[in-house]
PDB file of N, CA and C in Angstrom:
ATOM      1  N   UNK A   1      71.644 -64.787 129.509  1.00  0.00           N
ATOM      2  CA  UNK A   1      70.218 -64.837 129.709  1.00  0.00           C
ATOM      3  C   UNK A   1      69.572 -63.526 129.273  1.00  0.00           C
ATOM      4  N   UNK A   2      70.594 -62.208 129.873  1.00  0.00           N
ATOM      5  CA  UNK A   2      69.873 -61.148 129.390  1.00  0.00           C
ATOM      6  C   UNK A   2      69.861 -60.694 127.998  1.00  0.00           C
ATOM      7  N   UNK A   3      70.757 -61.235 127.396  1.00  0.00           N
ATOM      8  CA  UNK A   3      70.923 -61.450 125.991  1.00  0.00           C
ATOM      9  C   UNK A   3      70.017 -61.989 125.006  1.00  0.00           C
ATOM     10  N   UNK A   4      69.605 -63.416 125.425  1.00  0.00           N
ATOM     11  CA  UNK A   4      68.408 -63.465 124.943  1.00  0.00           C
ATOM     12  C   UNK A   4      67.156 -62.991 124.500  1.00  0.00           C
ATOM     13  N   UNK A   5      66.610 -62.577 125.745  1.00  0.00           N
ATOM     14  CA  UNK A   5      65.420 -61.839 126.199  1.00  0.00           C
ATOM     15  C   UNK A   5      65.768 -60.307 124.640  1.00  0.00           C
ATOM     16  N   UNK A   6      66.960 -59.969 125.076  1.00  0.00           N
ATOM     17  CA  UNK A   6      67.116 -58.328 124.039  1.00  0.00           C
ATOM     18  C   UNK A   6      67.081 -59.159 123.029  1.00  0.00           C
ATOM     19  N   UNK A   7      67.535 -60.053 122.487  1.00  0.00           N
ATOM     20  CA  UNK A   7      67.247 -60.543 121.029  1.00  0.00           C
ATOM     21  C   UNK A   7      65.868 -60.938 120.761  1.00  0.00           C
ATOM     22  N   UNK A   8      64.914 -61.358 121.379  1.00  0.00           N
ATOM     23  CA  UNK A   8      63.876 -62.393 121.330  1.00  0.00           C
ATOM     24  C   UNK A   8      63.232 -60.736 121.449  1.00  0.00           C
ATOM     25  N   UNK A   9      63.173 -59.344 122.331  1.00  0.00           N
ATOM     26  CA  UNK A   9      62.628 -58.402 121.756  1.00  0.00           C
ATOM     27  C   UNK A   9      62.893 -57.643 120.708  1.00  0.00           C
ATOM     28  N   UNK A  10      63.850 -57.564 120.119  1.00  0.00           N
ATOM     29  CA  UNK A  10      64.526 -56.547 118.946  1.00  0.00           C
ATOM     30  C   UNK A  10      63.926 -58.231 117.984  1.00  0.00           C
ATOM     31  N   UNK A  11      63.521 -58.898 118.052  1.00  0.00           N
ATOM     32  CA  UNK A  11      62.864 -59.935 116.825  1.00  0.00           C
ATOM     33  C   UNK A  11      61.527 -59.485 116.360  1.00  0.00           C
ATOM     34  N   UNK A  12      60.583 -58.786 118.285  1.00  0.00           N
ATOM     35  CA  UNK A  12      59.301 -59.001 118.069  1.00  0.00           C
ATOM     36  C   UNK A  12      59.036 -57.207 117.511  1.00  0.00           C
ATOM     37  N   UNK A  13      60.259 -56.772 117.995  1.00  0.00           N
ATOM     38  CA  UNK A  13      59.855 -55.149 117.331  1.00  0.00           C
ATOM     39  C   UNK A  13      60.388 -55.252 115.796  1.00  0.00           C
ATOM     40  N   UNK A  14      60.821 -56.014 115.093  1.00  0.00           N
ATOM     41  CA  UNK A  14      61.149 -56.305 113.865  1.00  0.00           C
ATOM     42  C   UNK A  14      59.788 -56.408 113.611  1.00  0.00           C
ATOM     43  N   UNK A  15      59.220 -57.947 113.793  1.00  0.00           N
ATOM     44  CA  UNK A  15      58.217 -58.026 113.258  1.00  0.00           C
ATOM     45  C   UNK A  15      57.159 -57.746 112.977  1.00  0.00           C
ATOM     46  N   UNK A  16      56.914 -56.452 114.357  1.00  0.00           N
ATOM     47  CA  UNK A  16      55.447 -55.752 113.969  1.00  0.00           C
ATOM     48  C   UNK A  16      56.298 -54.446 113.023  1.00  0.00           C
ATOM     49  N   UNK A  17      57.502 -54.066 112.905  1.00  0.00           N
ATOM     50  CA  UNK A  17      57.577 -52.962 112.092  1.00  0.00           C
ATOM     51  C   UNK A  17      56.993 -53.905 110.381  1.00  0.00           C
ATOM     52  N   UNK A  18      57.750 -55.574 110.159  1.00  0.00           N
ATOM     53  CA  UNK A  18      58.006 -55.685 108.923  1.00  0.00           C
ATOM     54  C   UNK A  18      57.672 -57.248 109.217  1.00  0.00           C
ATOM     55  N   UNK A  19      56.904 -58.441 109.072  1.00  0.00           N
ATOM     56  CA  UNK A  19      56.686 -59.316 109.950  1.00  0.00           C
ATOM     57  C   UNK A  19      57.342 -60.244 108.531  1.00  0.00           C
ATOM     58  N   UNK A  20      57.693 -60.200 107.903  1.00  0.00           N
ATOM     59  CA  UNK A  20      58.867 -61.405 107.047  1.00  0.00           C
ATOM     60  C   UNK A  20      60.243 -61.206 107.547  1.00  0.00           C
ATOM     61  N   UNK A  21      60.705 -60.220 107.721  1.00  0.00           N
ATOM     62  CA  UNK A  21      61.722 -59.842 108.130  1.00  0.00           C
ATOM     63  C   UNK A  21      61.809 -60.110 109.531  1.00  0.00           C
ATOM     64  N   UNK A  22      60.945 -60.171 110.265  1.00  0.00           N
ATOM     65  CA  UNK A  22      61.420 -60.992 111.954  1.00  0.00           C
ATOM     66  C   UNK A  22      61.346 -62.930 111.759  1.00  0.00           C
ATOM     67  N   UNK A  23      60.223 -63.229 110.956  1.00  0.00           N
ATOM     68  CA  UNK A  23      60.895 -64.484 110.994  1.00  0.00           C
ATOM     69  C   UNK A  23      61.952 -64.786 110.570  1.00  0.00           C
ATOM     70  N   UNK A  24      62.532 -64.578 109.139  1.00  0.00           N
ATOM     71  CA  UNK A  24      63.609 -64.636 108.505  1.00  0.00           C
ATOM     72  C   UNK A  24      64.624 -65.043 109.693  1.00  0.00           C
ATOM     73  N   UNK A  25      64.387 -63.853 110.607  1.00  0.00           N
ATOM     74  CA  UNK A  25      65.435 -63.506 111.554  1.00  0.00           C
ATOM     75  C   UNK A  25      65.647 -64.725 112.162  1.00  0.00           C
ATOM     76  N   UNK A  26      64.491 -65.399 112.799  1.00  0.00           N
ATOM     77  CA  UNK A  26      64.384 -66.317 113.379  1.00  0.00           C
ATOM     78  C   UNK A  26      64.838 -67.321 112.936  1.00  0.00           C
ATOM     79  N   UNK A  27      64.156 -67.951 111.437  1.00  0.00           N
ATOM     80  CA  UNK A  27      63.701 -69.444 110.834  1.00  0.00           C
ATOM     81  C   UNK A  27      65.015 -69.378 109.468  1.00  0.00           C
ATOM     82  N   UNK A  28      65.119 -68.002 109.394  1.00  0.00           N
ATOM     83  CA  UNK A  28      66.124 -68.323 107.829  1.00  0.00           C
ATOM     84  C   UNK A  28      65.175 -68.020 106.658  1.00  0.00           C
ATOM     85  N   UNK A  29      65.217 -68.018 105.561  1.00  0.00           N
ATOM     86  CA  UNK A  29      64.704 -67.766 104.452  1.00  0.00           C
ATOM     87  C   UNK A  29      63.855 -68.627 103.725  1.00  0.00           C
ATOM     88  N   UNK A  30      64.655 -69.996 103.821  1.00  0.00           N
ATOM     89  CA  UNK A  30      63.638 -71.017 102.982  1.00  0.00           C
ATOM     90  C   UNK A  30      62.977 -71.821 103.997  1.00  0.00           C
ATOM     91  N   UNK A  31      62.250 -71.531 104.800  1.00  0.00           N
ATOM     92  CA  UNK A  31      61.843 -72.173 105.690  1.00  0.00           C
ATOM     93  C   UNK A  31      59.990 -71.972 105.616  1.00  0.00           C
ATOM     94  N   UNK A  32      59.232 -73.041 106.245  1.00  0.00           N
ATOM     95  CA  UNK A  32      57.789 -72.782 106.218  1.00  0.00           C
ATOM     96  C   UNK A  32      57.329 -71.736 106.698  1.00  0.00           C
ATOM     97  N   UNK A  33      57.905 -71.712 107.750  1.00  0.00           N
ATOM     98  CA  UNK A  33      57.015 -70.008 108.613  1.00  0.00           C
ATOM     99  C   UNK A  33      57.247 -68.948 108.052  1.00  0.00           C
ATOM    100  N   UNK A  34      58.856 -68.636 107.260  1.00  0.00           N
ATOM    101  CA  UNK A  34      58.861 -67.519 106.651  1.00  0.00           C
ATOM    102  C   UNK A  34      58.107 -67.193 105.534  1.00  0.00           C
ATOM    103  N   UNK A  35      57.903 -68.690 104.517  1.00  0.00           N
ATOM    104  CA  UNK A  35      56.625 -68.394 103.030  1.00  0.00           C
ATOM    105  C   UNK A  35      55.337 -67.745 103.800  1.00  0.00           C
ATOM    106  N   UNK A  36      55.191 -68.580 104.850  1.00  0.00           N
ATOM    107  CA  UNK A  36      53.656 -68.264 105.242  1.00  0.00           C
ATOM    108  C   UNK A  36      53.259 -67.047 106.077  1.00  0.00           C
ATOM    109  N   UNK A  37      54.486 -66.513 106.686  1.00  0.00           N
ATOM    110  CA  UNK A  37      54.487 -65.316 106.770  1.00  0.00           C
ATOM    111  C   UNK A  37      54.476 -64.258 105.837  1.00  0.00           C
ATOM    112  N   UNK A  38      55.394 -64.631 104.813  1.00  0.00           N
ATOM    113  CA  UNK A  38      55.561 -63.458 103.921  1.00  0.00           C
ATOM    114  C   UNK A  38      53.929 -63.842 103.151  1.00  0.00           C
ATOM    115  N   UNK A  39      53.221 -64.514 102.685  1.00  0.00           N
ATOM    116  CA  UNK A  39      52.092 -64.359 102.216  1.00  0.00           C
ATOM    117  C   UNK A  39      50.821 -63.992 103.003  1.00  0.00           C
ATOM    118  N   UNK A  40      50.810 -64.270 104.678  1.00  0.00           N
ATOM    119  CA  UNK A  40      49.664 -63.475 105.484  1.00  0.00           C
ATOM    120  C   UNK A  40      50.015 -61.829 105.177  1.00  0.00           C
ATOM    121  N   UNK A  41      51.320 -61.665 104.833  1.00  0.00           N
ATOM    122  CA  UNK A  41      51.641 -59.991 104.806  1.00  0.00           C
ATOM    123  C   UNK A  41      51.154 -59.436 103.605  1.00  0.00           C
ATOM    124  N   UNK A  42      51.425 -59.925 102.495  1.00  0.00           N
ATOM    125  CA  UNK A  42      50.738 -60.074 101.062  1.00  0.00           C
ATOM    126  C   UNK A  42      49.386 -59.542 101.384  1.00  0.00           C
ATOM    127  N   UNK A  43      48.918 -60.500 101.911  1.00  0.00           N
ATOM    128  CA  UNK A  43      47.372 -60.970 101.704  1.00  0.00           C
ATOM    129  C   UNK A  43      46.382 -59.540 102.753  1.00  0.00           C
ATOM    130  N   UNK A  44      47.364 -59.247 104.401  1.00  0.00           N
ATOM    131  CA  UNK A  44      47.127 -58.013 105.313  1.00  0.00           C
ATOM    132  C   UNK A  44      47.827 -57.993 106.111  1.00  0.00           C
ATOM    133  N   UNK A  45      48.604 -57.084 105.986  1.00  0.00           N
ATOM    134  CA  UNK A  45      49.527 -56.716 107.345  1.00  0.00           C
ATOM    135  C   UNK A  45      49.002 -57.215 108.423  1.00  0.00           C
ATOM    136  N   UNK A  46      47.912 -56.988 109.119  1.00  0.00           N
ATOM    137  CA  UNK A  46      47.722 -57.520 110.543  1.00  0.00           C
ATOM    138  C   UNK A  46      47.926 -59.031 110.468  1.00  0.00           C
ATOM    139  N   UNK A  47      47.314 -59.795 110.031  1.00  0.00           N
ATOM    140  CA  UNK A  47      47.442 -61.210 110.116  1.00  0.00           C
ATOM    141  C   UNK A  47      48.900 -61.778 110.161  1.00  0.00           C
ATOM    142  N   UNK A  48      49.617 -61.104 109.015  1.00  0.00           N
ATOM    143  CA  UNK A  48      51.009 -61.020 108.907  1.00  0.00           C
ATOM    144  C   UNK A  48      51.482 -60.896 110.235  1.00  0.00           C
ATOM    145  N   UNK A  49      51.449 -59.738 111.102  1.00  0.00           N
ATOM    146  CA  UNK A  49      52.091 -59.313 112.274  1.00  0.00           C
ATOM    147  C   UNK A  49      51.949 -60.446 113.302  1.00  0.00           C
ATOM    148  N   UNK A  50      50.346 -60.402 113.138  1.00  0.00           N
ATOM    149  CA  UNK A  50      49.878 -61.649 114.275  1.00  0.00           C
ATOM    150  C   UNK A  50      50.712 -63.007 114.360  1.00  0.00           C
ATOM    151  N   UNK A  51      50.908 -63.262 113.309  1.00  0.00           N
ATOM    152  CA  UNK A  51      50.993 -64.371 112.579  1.00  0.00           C
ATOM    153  C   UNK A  51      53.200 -64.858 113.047  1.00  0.00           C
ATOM    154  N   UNK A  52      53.893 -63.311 112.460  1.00  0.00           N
ATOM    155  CA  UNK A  52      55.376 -63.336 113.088  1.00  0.00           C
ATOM    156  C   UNK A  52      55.242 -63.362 114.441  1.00  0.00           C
ATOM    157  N   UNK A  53      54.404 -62.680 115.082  1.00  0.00           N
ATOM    158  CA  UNK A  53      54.454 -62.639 116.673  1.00  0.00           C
ATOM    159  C   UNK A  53      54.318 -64.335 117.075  1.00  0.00           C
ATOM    160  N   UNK A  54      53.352 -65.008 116.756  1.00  0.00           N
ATOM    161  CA  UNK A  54      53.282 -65.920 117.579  1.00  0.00           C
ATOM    162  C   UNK A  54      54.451 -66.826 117.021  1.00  0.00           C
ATOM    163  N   UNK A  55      54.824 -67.053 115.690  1.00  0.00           N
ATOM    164  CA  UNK A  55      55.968 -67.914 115.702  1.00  0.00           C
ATOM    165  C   UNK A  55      57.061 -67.725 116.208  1.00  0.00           C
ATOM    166  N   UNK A  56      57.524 -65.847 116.304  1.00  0.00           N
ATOM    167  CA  UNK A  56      58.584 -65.919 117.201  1.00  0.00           C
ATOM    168  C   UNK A  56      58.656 -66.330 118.680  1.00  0.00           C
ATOM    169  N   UNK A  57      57.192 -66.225 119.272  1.00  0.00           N
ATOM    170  CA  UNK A  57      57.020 -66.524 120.842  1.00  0.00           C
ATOM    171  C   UNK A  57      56.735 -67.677 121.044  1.00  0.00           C
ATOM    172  N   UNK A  58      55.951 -68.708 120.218  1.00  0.00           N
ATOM    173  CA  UNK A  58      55.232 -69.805 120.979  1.00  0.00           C
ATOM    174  C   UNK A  58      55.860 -70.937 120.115  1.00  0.00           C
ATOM    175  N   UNK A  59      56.237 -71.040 119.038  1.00  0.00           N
ATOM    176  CA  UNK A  59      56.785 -72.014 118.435  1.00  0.00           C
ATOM    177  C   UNK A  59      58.124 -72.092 118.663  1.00  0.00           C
ATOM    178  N   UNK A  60      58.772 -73.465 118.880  1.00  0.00           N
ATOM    179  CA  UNK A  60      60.022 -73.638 119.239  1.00  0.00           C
ATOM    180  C   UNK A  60      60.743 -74.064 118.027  1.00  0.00           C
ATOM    181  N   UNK A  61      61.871 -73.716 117.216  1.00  0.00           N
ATOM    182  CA  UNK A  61      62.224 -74.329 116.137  1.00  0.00           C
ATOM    183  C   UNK A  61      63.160 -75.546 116.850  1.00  0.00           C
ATOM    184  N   UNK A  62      63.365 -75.863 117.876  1.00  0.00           N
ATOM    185  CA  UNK A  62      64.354 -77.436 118.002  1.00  0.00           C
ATOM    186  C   UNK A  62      63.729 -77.918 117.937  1.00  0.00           C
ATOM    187  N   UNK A  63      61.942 -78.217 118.349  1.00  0.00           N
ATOM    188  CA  UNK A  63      61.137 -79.193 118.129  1.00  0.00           C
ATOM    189  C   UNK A  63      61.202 -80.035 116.989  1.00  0.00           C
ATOM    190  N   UNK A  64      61.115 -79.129 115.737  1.00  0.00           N
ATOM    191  CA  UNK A  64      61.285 -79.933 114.641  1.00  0.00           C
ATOM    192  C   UNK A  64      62.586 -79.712 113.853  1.00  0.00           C
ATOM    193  N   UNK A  65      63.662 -80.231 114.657  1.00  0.00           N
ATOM    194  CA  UNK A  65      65.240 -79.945 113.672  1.00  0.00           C
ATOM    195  C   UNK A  65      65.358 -81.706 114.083  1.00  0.00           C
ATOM    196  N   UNK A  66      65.874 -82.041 113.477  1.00  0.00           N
ATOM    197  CA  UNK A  66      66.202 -83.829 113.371  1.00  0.00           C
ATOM    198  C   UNK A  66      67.697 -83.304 113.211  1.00  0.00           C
ATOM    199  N   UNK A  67      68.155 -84.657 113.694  1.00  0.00           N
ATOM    200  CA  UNK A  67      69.495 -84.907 113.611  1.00  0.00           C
ATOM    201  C   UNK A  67      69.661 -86.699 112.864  1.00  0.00           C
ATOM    202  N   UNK A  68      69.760 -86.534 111.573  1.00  0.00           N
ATOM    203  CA  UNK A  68      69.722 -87.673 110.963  1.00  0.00           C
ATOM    204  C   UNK A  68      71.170 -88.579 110.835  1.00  0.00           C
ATOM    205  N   UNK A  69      71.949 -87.521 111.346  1.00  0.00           N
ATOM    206  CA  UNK A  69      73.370 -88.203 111.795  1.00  0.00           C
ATOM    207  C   UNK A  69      73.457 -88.898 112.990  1.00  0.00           C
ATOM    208  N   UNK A  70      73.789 -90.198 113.086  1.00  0.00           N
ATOM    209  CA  UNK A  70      74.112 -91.022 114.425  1.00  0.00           C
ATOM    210  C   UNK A  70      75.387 -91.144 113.924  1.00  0.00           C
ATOM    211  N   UNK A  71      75.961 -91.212 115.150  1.00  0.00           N
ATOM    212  CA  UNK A  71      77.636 -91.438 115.423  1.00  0.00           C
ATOM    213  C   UNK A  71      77.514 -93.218 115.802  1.00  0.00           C
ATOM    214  N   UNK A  72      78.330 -93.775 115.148  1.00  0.00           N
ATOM    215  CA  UNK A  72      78.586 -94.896 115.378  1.00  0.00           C
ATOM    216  C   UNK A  72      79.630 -95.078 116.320  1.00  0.00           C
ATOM    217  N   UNK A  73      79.181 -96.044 117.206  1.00  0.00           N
ATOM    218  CA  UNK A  73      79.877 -95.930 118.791  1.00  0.00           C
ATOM    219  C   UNK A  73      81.095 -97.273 119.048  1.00  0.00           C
TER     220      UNK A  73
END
């Protein structure tokens, strides 16, 4: 549990140092939040920052992971 919490902060101090580089952390590379992160950063660092902060805190990535494999029973 306490493990978590130190990862989920060493994500959010990533991301205000470098805010592509904390999602990455999070989402992986080819993923939506990381393009759209790395282009709010492009475009201004703050929005950028704003922008890694809330996907690392408020968005859940299991929400949208599918499991298109069923096991046949």
């Amino acid at each position: 549990m306490a493990s978590d919490r130190c990862c989920l902060f060493l994500e959010i101090l990533i991301a205000i140092i470098l805010p592509p580089l904390g999602v990455f952390l999070h989402y992986g590379c080819c993923s939506l939040e990381f393009c759209i992160s790395l282009l709010l950063t492009i475009l201004g660092y703050i929005p950028g920052i704003i922008y890694a902060i809330y996907v690392i805190v408020a968005v859940n990535p299991d929400r949208y992971r599918r499991d298109y494999f069923v096991p046949l029973a």
